[in-house]
Every structure is written in C-alpha cells, then in structure tokens.
Protein backbone atom coordinates (compact mmCIF):
# COMPACT_ATOMS: atom_id res chain seq x y z
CA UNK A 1 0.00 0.00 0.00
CA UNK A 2 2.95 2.13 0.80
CA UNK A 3 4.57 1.53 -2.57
CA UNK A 4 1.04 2.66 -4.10
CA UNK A 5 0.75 5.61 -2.08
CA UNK A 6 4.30 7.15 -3.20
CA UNK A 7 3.61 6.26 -6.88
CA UNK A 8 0.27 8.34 -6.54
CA UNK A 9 1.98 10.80 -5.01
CA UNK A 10 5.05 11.10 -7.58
CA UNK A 11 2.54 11.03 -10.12
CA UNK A 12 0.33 13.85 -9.16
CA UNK A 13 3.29 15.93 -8.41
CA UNK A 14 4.00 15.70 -12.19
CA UNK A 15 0.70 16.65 -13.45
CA UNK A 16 -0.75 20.26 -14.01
CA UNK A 17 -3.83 19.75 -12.61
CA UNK A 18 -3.39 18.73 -8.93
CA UNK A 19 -2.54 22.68 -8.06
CA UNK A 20 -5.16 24.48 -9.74
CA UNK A 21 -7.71 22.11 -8.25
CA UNK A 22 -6.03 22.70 -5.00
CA UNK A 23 -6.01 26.58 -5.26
CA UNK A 24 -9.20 26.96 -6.66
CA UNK A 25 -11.51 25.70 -3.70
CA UNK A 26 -8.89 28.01 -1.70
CA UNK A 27 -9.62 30.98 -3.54
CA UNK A 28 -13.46 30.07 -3.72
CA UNK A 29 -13.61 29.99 0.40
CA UNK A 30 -11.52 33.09 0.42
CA UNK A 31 -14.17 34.74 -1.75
CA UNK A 32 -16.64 33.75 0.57
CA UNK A 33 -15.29 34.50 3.92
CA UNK A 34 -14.37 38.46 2.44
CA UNK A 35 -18.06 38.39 1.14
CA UNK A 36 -19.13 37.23 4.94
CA UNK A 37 -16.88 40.10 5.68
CA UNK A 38 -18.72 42.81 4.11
CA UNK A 39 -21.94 41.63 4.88
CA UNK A 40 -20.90 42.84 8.69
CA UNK A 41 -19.15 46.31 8.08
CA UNK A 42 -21.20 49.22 8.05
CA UNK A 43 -21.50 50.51 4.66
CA UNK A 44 -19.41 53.42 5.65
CA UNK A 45 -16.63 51.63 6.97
CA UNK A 46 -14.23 52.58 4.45
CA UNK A 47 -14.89 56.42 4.34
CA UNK A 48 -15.17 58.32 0.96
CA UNK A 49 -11.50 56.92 -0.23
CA UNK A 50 -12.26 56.12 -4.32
CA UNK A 51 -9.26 53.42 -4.17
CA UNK A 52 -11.18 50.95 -1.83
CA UNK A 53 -14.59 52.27 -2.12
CA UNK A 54 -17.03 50.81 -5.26
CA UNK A 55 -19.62 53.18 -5.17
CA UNK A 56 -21.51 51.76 -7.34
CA UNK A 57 -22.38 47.97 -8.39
CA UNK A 58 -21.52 48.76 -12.37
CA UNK A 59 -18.17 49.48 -10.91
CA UNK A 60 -17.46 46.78 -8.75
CA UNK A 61 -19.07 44.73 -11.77
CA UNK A 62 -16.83 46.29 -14.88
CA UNK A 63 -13.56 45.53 -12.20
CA UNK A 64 -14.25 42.01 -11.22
CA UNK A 65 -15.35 40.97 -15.05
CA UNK A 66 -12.13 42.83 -16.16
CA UNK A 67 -10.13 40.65 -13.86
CA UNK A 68 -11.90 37.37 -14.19
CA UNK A 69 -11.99 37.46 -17.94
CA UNK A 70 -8.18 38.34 -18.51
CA UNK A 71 -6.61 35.99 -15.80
CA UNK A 72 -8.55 32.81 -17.62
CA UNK A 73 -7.13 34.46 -21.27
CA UNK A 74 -3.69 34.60 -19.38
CA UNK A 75 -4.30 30.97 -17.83
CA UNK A 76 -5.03 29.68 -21.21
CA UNK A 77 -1.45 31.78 -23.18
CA UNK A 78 -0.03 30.00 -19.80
CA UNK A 79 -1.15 26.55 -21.06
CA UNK A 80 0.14 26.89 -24.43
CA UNK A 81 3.27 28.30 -23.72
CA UNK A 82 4.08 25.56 -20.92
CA UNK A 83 2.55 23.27 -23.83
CA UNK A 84 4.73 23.93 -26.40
CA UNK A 85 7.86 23.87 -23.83
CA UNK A 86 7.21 20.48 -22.89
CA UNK A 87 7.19 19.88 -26.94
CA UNK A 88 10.26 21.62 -27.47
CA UNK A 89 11.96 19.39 -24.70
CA UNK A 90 10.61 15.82 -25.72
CA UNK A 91 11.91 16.74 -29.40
CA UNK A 92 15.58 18.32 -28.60
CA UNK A 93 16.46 16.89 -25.63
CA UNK A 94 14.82 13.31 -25.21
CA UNK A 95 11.16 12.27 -24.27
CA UNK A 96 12.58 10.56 -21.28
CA UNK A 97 12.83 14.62 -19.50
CA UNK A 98 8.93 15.11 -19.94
CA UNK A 99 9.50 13.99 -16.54
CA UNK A 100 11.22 16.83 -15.13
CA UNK A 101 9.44 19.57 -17.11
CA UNK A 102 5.90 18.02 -15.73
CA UNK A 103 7.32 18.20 -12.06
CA UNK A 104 8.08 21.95 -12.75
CA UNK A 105 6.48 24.02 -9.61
CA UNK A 106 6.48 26.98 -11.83
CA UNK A 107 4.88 26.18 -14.28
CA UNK A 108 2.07 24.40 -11.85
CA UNK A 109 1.86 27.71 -9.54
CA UNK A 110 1.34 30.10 -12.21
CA UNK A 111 -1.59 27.98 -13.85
CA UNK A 112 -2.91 27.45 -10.41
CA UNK A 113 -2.51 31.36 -9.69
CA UNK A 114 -4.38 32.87 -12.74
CA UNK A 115 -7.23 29.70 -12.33
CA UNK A 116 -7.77 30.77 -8.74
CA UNK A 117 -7.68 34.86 -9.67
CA UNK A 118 -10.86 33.71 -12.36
CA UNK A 119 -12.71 31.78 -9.49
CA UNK A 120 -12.60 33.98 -7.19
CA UNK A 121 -13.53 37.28 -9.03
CA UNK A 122 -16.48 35.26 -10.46
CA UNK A 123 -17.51 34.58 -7.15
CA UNK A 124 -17.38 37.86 -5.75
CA UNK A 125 -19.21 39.25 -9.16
CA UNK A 126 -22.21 36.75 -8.50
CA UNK A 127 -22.44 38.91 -4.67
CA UNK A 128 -23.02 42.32 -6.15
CA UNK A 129 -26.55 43.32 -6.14
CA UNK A 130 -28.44 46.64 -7.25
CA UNK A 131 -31.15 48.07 -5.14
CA UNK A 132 -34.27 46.12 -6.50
CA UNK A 133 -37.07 44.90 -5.61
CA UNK A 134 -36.71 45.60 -1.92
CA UNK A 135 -33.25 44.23 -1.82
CA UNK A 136 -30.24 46.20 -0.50
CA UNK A 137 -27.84 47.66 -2.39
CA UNK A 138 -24.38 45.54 -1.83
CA UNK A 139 -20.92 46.02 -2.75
CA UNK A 140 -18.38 43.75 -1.14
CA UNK A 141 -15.60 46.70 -0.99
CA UNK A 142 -13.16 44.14 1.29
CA UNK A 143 -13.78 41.46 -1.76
CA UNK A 144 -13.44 43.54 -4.85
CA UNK A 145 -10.08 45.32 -3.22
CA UNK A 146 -8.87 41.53 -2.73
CA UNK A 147 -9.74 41.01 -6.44
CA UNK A 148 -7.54 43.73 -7.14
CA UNK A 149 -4.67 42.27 -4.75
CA UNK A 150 -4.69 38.79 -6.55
CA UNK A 151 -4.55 40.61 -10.03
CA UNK A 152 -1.59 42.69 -9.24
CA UNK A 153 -0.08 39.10 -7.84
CA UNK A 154 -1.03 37.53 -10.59
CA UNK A 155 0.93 40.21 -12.87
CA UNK A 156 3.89 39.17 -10.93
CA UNK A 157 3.81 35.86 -11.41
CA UNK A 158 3.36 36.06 -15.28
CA UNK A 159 6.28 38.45 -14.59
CA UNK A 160 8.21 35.61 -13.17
CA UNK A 161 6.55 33.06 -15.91
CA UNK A 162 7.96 34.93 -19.03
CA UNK A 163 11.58 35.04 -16.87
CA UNK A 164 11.51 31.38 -15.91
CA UNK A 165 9.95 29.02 -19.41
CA UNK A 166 13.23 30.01 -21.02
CA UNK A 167 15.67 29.52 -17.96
CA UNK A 168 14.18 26.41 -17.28
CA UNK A 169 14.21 25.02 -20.54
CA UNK A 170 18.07 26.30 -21.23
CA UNK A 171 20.40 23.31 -21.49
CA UNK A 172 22.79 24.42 -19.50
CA UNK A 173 20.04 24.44 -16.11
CA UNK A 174 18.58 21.20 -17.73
CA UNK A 175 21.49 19.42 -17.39
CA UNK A 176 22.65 20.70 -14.02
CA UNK A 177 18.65 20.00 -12.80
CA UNK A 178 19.44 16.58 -13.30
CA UNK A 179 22.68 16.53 -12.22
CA UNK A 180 21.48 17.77 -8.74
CA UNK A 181 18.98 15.44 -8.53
CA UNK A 182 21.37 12.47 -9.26
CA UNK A 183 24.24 13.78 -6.67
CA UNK A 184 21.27 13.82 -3.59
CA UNK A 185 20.27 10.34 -4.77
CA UNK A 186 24.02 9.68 -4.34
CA UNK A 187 24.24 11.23 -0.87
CA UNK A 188 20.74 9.88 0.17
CA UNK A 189 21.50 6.10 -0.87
CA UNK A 190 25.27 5.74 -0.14
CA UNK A 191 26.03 4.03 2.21
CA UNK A 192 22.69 3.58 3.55
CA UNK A 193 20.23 1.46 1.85
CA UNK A 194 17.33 -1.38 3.05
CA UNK A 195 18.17 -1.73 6.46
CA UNK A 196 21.24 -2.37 8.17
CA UNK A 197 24.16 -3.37 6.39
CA UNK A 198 26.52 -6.61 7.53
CA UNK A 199 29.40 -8.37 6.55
CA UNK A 200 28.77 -10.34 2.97
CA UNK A 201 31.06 -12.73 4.35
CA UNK A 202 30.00 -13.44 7.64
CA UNK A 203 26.33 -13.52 6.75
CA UNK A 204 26.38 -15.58 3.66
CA UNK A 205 27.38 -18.72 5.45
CA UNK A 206 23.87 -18.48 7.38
CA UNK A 207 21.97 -18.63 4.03
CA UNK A 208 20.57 -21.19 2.17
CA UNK A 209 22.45 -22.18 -1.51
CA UNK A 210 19.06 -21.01 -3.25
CA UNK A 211 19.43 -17.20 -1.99
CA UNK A 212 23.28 -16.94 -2.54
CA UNK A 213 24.17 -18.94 -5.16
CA UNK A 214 20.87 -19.37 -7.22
CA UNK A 215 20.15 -22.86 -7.30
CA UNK A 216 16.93 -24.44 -7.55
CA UNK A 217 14.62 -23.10 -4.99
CA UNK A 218 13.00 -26.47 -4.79
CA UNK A 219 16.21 -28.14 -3.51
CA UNK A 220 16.89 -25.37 -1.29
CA UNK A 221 13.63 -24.92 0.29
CA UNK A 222 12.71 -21.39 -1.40
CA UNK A 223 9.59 -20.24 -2.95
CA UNK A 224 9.71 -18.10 -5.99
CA UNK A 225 7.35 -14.81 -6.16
CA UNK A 226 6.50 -13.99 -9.89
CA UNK A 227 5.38 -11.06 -11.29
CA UNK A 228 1.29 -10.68 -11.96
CA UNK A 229 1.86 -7.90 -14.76
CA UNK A 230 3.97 -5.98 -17.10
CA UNK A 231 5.75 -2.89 -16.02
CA UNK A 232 8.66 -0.67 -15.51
CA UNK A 233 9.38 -0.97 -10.84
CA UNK A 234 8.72 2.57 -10.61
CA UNK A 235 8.51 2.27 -6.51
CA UNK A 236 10.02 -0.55 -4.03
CA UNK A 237 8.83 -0.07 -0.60
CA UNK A 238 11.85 -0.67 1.57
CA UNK A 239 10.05 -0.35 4.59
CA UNK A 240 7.61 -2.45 4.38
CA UNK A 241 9.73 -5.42 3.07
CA UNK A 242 11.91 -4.84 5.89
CA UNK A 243 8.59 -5.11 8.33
CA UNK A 244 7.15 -8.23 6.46
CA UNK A 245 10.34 -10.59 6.49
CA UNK A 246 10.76 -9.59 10.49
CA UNK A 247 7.20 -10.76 11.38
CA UNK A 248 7.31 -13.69 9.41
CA UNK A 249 10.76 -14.22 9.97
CA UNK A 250 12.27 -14.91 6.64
CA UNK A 251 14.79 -14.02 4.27
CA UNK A 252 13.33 -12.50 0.99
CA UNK A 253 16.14 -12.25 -2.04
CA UNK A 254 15.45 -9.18 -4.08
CA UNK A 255 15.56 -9.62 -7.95
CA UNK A 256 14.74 -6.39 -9.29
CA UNK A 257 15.87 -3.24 -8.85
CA UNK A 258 13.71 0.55 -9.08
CA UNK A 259 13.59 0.99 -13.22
CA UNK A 260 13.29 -2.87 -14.15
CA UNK A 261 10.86 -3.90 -16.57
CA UNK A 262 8.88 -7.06 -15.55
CA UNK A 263 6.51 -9.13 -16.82
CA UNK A 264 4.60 -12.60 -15.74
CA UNK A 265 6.83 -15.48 -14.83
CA UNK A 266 10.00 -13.20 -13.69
CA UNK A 267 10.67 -13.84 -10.49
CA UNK A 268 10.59 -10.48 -8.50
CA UNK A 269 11.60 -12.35 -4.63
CA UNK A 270 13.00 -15.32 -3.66
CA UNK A 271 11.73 -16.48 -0.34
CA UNK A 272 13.13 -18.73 2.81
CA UNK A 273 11.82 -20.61 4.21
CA UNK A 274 9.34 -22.00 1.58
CA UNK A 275 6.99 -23.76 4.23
CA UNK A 276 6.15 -19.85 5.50
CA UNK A 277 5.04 -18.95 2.32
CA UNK A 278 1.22 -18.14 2.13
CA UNK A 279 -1.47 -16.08 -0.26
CA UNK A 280 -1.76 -14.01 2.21
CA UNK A 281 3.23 -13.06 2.52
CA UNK A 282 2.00 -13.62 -1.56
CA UNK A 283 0.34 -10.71 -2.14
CA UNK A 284 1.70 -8.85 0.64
CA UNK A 285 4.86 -8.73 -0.95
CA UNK A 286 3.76 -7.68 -4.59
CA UNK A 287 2.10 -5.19 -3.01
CA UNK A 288 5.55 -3.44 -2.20
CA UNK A 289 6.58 -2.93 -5.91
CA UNK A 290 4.49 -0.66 -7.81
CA UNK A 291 4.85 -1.03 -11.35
CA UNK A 292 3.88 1.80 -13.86
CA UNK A 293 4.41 2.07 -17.91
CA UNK A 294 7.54 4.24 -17.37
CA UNK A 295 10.52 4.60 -15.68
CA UNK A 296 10.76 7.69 -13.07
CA UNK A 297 13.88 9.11 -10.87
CA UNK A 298 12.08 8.60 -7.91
CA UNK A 299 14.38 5.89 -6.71
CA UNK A 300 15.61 4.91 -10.29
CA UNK A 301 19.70 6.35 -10.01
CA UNK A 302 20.55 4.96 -12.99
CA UNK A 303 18.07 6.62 -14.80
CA UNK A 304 19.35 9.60 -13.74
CA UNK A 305 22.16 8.68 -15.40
CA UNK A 306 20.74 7.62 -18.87
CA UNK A 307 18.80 11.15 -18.45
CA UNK A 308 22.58 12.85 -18.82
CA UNK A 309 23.78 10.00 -21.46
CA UNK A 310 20.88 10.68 -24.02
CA UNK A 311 21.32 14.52 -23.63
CA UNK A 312 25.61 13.90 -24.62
CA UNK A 313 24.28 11.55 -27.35
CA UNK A 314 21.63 13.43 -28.97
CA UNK A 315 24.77 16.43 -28.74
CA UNK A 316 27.10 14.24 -30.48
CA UNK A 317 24.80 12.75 -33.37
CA UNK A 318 25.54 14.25 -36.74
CA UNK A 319 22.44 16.10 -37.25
CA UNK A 320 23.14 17.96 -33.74
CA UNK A 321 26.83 18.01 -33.83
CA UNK A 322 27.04 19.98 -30.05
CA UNK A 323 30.24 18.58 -28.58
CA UNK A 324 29.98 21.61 -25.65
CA UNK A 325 26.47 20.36 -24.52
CA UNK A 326 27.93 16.66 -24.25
CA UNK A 327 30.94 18.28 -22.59
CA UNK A 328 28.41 19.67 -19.88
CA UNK A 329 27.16 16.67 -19.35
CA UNK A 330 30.27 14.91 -18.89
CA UNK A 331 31.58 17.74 -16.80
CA UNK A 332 28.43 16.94 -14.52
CA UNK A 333 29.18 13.07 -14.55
CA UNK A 334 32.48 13.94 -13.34
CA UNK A 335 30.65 15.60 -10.05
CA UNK A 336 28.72 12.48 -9.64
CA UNK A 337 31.29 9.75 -9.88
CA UNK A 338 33.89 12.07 -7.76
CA UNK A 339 30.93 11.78 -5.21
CA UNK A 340 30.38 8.27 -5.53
CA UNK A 341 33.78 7.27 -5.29
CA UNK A 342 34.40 8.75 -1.83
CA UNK A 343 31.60 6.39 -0.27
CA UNK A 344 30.80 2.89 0.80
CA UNK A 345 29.12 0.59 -1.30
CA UNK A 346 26.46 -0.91 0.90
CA UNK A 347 26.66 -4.98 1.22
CA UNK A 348 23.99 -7.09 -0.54
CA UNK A 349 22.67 -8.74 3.00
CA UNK A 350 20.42 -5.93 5.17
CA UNK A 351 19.88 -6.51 8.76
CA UNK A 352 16.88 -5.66 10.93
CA UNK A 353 17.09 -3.95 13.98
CA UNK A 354 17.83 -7.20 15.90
CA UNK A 355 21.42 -7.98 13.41
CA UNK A 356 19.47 -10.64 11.75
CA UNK A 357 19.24 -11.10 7.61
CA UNK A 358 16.18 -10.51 6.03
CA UNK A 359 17.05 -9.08 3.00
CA UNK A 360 19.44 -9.86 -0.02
CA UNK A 361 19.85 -6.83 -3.24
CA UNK A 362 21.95 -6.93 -5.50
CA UNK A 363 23.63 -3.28 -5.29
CA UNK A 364 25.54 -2.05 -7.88
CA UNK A 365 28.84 -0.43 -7.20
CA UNK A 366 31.30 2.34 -8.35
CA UNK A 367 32.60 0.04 -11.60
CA UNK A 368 28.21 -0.93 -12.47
CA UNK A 369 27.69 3.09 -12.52
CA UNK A 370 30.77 3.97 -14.21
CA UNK A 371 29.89 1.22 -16.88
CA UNK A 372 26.73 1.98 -16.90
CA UNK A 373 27.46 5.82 -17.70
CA UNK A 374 30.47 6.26 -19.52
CA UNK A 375 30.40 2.99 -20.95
CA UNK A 376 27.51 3.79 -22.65
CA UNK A 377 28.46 7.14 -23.71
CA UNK A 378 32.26 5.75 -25.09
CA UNK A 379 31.02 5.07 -28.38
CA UNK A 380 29.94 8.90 -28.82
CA UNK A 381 32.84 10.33 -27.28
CA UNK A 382 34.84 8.37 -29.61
CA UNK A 383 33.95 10.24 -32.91
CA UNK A 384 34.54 13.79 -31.28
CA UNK A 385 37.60 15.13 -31.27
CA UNK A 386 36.27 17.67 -27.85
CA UNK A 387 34.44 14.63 -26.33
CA UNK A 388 36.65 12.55 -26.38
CA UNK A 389 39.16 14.72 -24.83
CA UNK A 390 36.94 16.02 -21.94
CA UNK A 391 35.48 12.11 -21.42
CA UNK A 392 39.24 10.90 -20.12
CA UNK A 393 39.72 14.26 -18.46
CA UNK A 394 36.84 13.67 -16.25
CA UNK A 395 38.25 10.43 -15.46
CA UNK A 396 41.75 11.99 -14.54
CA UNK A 397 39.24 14.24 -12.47
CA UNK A 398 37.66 11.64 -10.67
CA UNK A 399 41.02 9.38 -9.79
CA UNK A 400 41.67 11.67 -6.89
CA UNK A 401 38.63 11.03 -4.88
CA UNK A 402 39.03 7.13 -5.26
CA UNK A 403 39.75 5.77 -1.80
CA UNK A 404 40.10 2.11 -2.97
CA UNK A 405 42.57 0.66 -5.97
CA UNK A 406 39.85 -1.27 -7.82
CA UNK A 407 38.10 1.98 -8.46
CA UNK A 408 40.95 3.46 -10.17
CA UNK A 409 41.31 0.40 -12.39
CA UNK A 410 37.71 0.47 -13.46
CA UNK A 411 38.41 3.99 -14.19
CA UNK A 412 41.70 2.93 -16.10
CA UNK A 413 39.72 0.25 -17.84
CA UNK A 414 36.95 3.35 -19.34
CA UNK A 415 39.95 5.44 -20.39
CA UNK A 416 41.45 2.73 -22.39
CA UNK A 417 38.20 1.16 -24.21
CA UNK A 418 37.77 4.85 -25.08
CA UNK A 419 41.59 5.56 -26.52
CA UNK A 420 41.05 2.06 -28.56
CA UNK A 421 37.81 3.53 -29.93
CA UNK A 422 39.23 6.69 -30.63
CA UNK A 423 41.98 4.94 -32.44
CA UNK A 424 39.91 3.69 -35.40
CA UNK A 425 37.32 6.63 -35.38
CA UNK A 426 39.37 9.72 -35.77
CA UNK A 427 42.44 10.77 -37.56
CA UNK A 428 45.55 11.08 -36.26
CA UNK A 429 45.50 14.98 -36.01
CA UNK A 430 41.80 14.93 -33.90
CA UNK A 431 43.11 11.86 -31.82
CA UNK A 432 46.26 13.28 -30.67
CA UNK A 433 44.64 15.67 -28.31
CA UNK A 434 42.85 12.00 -27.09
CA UNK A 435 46.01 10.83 -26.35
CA UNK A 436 47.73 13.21 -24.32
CA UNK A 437 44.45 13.65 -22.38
CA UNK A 438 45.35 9.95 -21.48
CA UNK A 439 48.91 10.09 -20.88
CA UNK A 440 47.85 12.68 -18.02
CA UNK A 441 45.43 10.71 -16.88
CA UNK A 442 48.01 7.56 -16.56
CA UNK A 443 50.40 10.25 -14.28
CA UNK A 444 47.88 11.27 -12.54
CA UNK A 445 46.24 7.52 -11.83
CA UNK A 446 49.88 6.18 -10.85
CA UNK A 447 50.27 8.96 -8.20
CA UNK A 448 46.67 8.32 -7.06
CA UNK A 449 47.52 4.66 -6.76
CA UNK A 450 50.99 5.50 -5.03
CA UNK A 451 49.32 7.14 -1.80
CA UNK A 452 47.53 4.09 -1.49
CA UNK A 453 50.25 1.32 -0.96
C-alpha cells in the first residue's frame, strides 16, 4: 500500500492539474469569507476613499469581469506556452525529460494562480446586487479590493513566468537539474540502503544455496514470487519489506531493482523458508513494488544517469553536432562519480534492527555506474575530437577522490576502451589531443595509486 501511495503521489506531483484544483476551492472559500466580511461592516466603513470604495455595483461589476476574464485568457497563453515547452523538450532533448518539465512548480503555480484569480472574481461578481425589488444595495468593498490584490499578484507571477519558461528550458540548467537530482540520490543512498548493512562474508554462510548462489529453490527450500503484470518498478517499498520478512521471519532475495521492466513469470523475490510462504506473505509482498508504464527518478539512479547519457548523445549525433552540450554533461558526470567514489558501497545482505538477515539486493557499485554511464556514452565520445578529450579528463578528475585501488582500475579500464575507440574513429590529427588527455590521466592515476600502498 505504501509503494502505491508514493507512486500516486510522484505522479500527481507531475501533473498540471493537482494545483489548480487545490487553489481553486482556496480561492473560492476566500471569496466567501471576504463576502461574509462585508456583509458585517457598516457601509461606511471605508470612508469616501475612491481606491477601496465601489460606489456603485456597475463598478465593482466592470472591475471584477475585467479581472476574471483576462486571468482565464492569461491561464489559457499559460497553457500553451508551458505546452509547447514540454514539446520543445521531448523533441531536442529526449522524451525521457517530460518527466522533469511536468514536475516543474512553476509552471504548476502560475496555472494554479491565474485559475484561482478567475474563481474567485467570479464569485465575488455573482455577490453584487443593485437596489431592487426591496433588496439592498451591496458592494463587497473588502472582496473587490482583494480582487484587485490577486490581479496585481497575478501580474507578478506572469512576470516571473515569461523570466523562468526560457531559464528552465536552457540546457545548460537542464542538465545541471538533473545533475542535482542524481548527486542527492548519491548522498541519500550511499552508504545507507534497506536496512542495516553486515558483513557479505560473515552472513552468507547463514543462508541457504538457493538465496546466494541461485540454485533451484525447490532443492533449497525457497519459494519463488512472480510477477502478476507488465511494467517498468517505478517504486520498491523498503520499509515495508523490511517489516514483512521480520514478522514472518524470513529471508526475501530481491531480484529487481527501481527501473526494471517485468513481466509474468519473472521472479521479482526469492523467499526462505518456503513452508512460511502463504497467499496471504503472496500478495503482501507484490504489493511493495508498484509497477507503472515508465521509468521515473524517484528511486531509479541509474536513470538519472541515462537522463545525462541521451542529452551527450543526442549532442554528439551528426544532425546535432554539439560537442559543448555533451561536454556539460560529462563535466556533470564527473561531479557524480567524484561523489560516488568517496563512499561505501552498501553490502547485498540488510539486517533488521535485531542484526538478523532478512534481505538480499543486488547493489551495484562504483565500476556498475561507471559502466553503466560512460560505458555507454564511449562510443559517442569516440567520434569527437572535444568529447573525447573532456570524457578521459573527467576520469583523470575523478582518480583523486578514489579511496580504494579497484576503483581506479575500473576507471583505467573506461579510459582505455575509449583511446582504442578513438583509435579507429578519428584521424591522427583529432586523436592526438585524445592521447595526451590519457597520458595525463596515466600520471595522474599512478600517483593516485601510489598514496595508497
């Protein structure tokens, strides 16, 4: 339920409807408590001043329409522009950031503003009565100056609108958006993760073959839990795994990771024993994975890091041929994998508060990310003279926060698939600038290594 709840809540904090719905009952019972307002002043209360006093209804009337009708004109220029943003985006820089232009509080606020400015002047217009028929004349003077308020507001925020669609959609704070997001995921997840973390060593001797060594789960007295649908893992509820294998006191093996598609018949957990296994721990633990048709940075890092990948690519494809964005993004990798490499990869067994096992992931560390990020975006890099020369230098960049040896050799490993590639790409003019990028990094790796004997 947990894992449900979250992916409702990501999702409605990347629509553009949840706000407006929100402000508009707010501005509606703002209307209404002014209107209660002026029902109880004395019709004199505000003097003879002509700024807050509507002498008339056809005054109070032509202000209020004025307002109401512009701000839902505004509201709809508001739509189309954010409309044909989110266009732009999905076309030059990848669909996969309609994400982060949908979770946009801008964008959200200023549609909410102008649709709450429209429902509350039309509000306060339907209050303003002639002298008629025996009823009094009424002009809500407190409601029709807080019309004017939330129009002058609202000229601020289109202010700030016009100012922020083309920051926000400039590569430069695209790429560093994502960026950010990807080095908190790094401090929030490293080294802490699903529990407690123990000793591989120590731990895996208390296992059974089937969790650590994937044999059959029939021989080893394991239950598999397969998937009932198709679907990227958009959410895994930590928390309540954790809770579930303490009160039935199992171990549950994790086999997918946030971003994985599934499908029926892939085996999401592994569970020990299999004799504890009910419909009941069944459903209970599907329950903690909720699936969706796309994958979302939530608590998918690595997508994060195909966000930045796809950007450099798109850069480096002939028909863009923008080696400085792909350097941005590399210069941003750099940042990410200098953070990563300063922290502990967290062990595949997690503890519950007690120091027992419960739960087995499979957690990638530095050499899966680095792999997983410049590996992918070697083959780019490759063909550009620029690229290529920035990729290695943001490797010699990231050898001097490596606290451990095999780090710098994965790193080592990058820079040399890249040089080979580079080799048979480019000509020897364009790859010579390659080369001595990599001779510096090979100084600058051996000294790295040195302090570490």
């Amino acid at each position: 339920m947990r894992a449900l709840l979250f992916q409702t809540y990501e999702r409605i904090s990347a629509s553009y409807w949840f706000l407006p719905s929100v402000m508009a009952p707010f501005a509606a019972l703002l209307a209404f408590v002014l209107i209660q307002v002026d029902l109880r002043l004395p019709p004199d209360f505000y003097g003879h001043s002509a700024f807050l006093f509507a002498a008339q209804p056809d005054g109070a009337r032509a202000v209020l329409s004025a307002i109401g009708g512009s701000m839902i004109g505004v509201a709809g220029t508001v739509f189309s522009v954010t409309m044909a943003t989110v266009v732009f985006a999905s076309g030059s820089y990848g669909p996969r950031l309609l994400t982060n232009f949908m979770n946009d509080r801008g964008n959200q606020v200023t549609l909410g503003v102008f649709v709450a400015t429209f429902v509350y002047s039309m509000l306060v217009l339907r209050s303003v009565r002639d002298a008629a028929e025996g009823a009094a004349l009424f002009v809500p003077n407190t409601a029709v100056f807080g019309a004017i308020i939330l129009a002058l507001g609202s000229i601020a925020v289109l202010i700030y609108f016009i100012h922020h669609v083309p920051s926000n959609i400039h590569i430069s704070n695209v790429i560093a958006g994502i960026a950010h997001a990807l080095l908190d995921e790094i401090g929030d997840r490293f080294p802490k993760d699903i529990g407690e973390g123990a000793d591989d060593t120590l731990t895996q001797a208390h296992l059974p073959d089937g969790l650590n060594k994937g044999l059959d789960e029939r021989t080893a007295g394991t239950v598999a839990i397969l998937a009932a649908r198709s679907g990227y893992a958009q959410v895994i509820d930590d928390v309540s795994l954790m809770k579930i294998a303490k009160e039935r006191d199992i171990v549950i093996r994790l086999s997918c990771q946030p971003g994985s598609f599934v499908h029926p018949g892939l085996v999401l957990f592994t569970v020990w024993p299999a004799r504890k296994v009910d419909d009941d721990l069944h459903d209970a633990l599907l329950a903690t994975v909720a699936l969706g048709n796309a994958r979302t940075p939530a608590q998918d890092i690595l997508f994060l890091f195909d966000e930045l990948v796809e950007i450099a690519g798109r850069a480096l494809s002939p028909g863009v041929n923008d080696p400085f964005t792909a350097v941005t993004c590399i210069d941003w990798l750099s940042a990410a994998f200098s953070e990563l490499a300063g922290r502990r990869t967290p062990g595949a067994f997690r503890m519950d508060d007690d120091g027992v096992p419960r739960i087995i992931v499979e957690p990638h560390g530095f050499a899966e990310y680095l792999d997983h990020a410049f590996g992918r975006l070697r083959q780019y890099a490759a063909r550009d003279r620029i690229a290529g020369a920035r990729f290695i230098e943001a490797l010699t960049s990231v050898v001097g926060a490596c606290g451990r040896r095999i780090d710098i050799e994965s790193l080592r490993q990058q820079k040399a698939a890249l040089l080979a590639l580079a080799a048979e790409e480019l000509p020897e003019p364009s790859f010579r600038p390659i080369a001595e990028a990599a001779e510096r990094f090979d100084r600058a790796a051996a000294q790295a290594a040195a302090r570490r004997l």
